[in-house]
N, C-alpha and C. Protein backbone atom coordinates (compact mmCIF):
# COMPACT_ATOMS: atom_id res chain seq x y z
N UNK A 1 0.84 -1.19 0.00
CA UNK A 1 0.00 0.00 0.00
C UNK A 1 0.89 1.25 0.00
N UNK A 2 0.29 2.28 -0.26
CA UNK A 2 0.75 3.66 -0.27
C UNK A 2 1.39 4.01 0.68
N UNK A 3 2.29 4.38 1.21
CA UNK A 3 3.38 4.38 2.09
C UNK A 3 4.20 5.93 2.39
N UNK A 4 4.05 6.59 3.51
CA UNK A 4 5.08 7.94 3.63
C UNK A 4 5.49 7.74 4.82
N UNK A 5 7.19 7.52 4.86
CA UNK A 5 7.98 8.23 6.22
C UNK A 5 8.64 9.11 6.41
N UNK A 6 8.12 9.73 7.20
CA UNK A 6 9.04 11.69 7.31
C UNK A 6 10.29 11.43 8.57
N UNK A 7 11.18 12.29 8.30
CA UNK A 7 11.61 12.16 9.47
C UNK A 7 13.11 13.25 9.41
N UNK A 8 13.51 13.95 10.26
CA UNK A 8 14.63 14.95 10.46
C UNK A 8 13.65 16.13 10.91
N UNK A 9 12.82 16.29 11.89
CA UNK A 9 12.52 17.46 12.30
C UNK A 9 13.00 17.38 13.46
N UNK A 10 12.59 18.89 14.93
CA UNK A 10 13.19 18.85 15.70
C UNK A 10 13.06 19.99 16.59
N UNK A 11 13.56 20.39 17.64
CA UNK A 11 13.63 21.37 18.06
C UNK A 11 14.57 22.57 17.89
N UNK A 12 14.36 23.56 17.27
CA UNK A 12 15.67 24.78 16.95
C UNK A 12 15.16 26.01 17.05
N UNK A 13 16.36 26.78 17.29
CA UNK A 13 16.01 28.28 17.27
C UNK A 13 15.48 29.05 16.33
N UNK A 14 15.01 30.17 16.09
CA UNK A 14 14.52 30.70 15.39
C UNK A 14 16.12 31.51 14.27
N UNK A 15 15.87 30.85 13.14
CA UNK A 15 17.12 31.59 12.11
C UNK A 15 17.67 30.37 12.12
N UNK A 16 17.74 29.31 12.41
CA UNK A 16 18.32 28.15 12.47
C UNK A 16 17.88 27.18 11.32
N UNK A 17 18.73 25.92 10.99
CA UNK A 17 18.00 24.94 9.81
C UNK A 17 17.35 23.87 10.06
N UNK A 18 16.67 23.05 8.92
CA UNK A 18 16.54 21.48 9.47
C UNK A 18 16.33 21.07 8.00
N UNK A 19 16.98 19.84 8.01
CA UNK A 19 16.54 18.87 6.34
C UNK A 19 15.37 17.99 6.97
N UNK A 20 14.15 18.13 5.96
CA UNK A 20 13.34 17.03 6.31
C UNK A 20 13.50 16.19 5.67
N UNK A 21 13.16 14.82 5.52
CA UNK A 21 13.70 13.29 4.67
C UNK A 21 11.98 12.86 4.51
N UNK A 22 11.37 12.18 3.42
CA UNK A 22 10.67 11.01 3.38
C UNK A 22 10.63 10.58 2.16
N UNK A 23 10.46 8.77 3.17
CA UNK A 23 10.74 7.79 1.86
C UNK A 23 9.16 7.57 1.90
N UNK A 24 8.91 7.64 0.43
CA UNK A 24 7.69 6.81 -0.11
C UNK A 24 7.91 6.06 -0.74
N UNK A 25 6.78 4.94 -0.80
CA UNK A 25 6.75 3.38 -1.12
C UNK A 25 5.09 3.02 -1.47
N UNK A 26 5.14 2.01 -2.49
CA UNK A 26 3.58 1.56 -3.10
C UNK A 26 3.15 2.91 -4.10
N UNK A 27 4.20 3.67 -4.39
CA UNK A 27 3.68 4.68 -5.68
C UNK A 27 4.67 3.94 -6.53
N UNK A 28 4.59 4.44 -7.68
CA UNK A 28 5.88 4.61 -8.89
C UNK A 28 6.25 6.16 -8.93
N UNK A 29 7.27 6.22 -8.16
CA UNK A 29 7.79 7.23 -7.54
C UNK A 29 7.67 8.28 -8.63
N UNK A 30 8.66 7.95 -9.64
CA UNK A 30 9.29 9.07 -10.74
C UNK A 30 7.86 9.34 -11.34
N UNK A 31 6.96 9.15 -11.18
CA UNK A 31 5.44 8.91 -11.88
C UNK A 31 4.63 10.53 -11.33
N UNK A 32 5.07 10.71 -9.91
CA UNK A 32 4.20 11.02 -9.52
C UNK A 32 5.15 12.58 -9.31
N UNK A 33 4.27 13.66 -9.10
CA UNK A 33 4.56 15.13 -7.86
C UNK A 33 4.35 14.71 -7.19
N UNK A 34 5.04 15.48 -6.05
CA UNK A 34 5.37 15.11 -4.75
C UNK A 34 5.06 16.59 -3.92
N UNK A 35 4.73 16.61 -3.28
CA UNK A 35 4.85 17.35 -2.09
C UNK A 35 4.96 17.91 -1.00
N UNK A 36 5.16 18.39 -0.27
CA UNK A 36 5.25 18.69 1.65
C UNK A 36 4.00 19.24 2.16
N UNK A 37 3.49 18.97 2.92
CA UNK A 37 2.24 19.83 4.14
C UNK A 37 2.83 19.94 5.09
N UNK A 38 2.29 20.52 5.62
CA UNK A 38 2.41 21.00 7.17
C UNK A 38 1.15 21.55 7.77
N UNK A 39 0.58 21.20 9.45
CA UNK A 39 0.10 21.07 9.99
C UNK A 39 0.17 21.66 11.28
N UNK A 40 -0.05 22.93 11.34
CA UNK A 40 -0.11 23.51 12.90
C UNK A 40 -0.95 23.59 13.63
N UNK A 41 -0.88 23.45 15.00
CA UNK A 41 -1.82 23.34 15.79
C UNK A 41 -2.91 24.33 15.91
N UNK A 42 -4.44 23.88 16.03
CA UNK A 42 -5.52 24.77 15.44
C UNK A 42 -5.53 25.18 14.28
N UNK A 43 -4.75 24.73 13.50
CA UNK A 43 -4.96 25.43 11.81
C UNK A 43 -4.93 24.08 10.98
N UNK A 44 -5.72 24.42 9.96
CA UNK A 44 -5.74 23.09 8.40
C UNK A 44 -4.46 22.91 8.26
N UNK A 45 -4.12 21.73 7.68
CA UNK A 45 -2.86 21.49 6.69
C UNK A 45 -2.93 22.31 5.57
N UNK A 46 -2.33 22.65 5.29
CA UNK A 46 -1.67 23.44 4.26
C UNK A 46 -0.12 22.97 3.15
N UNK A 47 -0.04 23.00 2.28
CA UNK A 47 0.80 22.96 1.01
C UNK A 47 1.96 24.04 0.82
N UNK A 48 3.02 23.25 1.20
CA UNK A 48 4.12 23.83 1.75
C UNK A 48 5.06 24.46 0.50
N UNK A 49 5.33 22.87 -0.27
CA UNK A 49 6.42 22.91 -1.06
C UNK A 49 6.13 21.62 -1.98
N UNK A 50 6.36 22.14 -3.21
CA UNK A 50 5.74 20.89 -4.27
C UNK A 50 6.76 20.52 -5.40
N UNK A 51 6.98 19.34 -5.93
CA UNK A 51 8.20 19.51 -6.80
C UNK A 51 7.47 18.35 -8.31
N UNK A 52 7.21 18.77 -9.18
CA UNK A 52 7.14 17.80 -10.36
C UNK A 52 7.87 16.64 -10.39
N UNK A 53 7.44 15.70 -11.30
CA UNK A 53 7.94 15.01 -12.05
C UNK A 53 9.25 14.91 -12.90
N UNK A 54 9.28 16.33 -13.86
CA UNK A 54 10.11 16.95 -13.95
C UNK A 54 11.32 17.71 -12.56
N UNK A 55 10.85 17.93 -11.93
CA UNK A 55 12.05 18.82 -11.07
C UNK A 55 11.70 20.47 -10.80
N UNK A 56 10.13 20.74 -11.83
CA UNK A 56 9.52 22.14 -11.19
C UNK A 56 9.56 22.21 -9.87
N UNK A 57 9.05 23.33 -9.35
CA UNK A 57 9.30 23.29 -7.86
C UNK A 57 8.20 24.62 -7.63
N UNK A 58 7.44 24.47 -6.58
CA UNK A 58 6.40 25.91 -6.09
C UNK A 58 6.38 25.42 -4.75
N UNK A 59 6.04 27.05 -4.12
CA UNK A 59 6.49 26.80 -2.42
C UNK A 59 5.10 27.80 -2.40
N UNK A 60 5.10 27.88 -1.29
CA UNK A 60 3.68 29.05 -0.16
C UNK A 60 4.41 29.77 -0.25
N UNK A 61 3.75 30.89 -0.42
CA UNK A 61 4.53 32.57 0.03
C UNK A 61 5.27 32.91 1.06
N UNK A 62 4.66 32.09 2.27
CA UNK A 62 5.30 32.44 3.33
C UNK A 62 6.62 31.52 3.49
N UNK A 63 7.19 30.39 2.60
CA UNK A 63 8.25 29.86 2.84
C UNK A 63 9.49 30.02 1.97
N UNK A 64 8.85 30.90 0.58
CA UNK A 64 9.75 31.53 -0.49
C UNK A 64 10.69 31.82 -0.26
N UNK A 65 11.90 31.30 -0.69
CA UNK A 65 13.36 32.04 -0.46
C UNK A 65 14.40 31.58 0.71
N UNK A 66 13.35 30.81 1.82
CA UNK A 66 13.72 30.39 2.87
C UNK A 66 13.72 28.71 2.65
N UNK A 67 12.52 27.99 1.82
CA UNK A 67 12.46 26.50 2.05
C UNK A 67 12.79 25.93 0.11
N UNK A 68 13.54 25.01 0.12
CA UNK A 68 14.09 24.13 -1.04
C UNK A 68 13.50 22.76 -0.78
N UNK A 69 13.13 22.82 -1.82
CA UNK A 69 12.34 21.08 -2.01
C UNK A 69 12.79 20.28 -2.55
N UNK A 70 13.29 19.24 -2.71
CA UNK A 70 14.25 18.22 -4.12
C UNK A 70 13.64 16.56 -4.02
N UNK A 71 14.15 16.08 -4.68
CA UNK A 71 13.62 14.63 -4.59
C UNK A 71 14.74 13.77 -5.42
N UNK A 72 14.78 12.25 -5.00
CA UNK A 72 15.43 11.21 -5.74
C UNK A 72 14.22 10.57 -5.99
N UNK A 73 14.77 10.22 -7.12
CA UNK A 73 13.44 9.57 -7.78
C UNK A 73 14.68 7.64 -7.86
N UNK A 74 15.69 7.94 -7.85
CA UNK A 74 16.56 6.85 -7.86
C UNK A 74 15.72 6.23 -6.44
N UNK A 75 16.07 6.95 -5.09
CA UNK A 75 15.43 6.75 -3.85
C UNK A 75 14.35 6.41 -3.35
N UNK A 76 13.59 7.14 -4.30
CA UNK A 76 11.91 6.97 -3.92
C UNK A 76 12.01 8.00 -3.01
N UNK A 77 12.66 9.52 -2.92
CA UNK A 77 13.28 10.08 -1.63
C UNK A 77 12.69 11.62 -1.83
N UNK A 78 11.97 11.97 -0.75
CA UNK A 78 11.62 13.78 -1.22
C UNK A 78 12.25 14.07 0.19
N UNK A 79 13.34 15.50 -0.05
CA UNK A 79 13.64 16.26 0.93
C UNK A 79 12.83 17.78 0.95
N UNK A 80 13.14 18.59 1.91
CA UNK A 80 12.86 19.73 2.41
C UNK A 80 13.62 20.46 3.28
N UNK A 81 14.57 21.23 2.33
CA UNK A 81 15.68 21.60 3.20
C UNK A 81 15.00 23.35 4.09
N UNK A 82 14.93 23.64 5.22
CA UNK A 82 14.50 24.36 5.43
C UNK A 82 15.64 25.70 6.29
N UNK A 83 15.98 26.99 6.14
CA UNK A 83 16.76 27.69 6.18
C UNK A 83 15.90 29.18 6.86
N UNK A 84 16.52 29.16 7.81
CA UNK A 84 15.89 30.53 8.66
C UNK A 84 14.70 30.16 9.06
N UNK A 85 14.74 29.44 10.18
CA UNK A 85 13.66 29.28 10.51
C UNK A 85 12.60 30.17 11.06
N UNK A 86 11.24 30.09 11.44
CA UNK A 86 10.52 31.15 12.40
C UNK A 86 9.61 30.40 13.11
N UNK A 87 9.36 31.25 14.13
CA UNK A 87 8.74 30.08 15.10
C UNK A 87 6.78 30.05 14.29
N UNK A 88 6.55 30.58 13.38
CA UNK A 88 5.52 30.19 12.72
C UNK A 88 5.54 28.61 11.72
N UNK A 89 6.81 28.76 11.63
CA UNK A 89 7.29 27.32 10.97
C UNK A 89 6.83 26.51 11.89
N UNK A 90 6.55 26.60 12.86
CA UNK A 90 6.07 25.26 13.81
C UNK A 90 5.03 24.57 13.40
N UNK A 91 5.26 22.69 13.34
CA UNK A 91 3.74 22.23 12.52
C UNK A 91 4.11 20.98 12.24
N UNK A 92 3.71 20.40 12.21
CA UNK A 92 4.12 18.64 11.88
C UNK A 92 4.24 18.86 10.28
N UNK A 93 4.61 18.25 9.78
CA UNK A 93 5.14 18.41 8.34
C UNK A 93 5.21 16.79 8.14
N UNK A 94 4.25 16.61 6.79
CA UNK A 94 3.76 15.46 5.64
C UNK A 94 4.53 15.29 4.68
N UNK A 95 4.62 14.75 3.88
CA UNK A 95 4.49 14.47 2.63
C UNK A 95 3.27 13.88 1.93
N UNK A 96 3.90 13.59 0.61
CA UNK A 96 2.57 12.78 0.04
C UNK A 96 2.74 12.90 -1.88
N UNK A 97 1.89 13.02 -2.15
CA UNK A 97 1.74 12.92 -3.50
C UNK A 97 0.89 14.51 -3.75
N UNK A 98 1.23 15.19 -4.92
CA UNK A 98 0.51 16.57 -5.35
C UNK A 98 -0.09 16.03 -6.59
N UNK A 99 -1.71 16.46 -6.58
CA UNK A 99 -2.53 16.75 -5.55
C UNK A 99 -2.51 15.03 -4.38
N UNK A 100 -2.79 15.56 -2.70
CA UNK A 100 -2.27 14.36 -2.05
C UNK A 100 -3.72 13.10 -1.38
N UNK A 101 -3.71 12.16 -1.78
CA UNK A 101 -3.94 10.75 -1.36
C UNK A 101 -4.20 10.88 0.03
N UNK A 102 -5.47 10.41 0.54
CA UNK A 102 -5.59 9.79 1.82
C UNK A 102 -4.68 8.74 2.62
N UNK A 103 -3.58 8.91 2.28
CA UNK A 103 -2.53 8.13 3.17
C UNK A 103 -1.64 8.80 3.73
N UNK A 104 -1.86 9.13 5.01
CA UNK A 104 -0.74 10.32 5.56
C UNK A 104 0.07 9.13 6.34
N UNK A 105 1.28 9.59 6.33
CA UNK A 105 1.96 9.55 7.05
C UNK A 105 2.16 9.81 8.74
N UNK A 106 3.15 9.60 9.68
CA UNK A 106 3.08 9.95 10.72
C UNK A 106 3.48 11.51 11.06
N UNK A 107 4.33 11.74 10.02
CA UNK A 107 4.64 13.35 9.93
C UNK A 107 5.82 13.01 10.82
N UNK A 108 6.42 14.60 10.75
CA UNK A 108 7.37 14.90 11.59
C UNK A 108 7.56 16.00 12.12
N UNK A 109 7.72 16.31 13.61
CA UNK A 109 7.71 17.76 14.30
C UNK A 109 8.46 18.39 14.20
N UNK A 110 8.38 19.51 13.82
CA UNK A 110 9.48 20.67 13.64
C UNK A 110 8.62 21.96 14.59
N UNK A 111 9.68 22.25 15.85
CA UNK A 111 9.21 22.91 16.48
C UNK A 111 10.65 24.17 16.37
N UNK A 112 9.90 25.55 16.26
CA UNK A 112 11.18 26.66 16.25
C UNK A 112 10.86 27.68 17.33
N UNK A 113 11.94 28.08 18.46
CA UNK A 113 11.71 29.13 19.29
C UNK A 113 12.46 30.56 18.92
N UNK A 114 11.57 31.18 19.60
CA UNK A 114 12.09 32.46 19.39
C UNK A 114 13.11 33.08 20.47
């Protein structure tokens, strides 16, 4: 079955980094867009960072300039390298497929202080 594991989040300061990692499994990887959510407390998930098939790439406004998205498609592997953090960045963070599939993952916490 459809398969996402996230994992490299964490606790950090605010201006600080983190790489997020997930492997997906039960897609045909190179087949599909890929993307990141994120999930903060009291608020919807939301659509972080998205990367084609090709290697296009679109982010949220609010993570422009600050968050890089990439993927192995050798891997089955989507990262999310994230740079300057803010403590609004706080939020469990998904992956999945763009547009994304009822199979979430466990996510991973990325918590940032100020």
């Amino acid at each position: 079955q459809v398969q996402f594991v996230e994992s490299g989040g964490g606790l950090v300061q605010a201006g600080r980094s983190l790489r997020l990692s997930c492997a997906a499994s039960g897609i045909i990887f190179s087949f599909n867009d890929m993307a990141w959510y994120r999930q903060a407390p009291g608020k919807q998930r939301e659509l972080v960072a998205a990367i084609t098939r090709g290697g296009g790439t679109n982010y949220a406004d609010s993570v422009k300039g600050r968050f890089t998205i990439s993927r192995s498609n050798a891997w089955s592997m989507v990262y999310l390298q994230m740079n300057n953090l803010k403590p609004e960045d706080t939020a469990v963070y998904y992956c999945n497929v763009d547009p994304y599939r009822p199979a979430w993952g466990q996510g991973t916490q990325v918590t940032v202080s100020s």
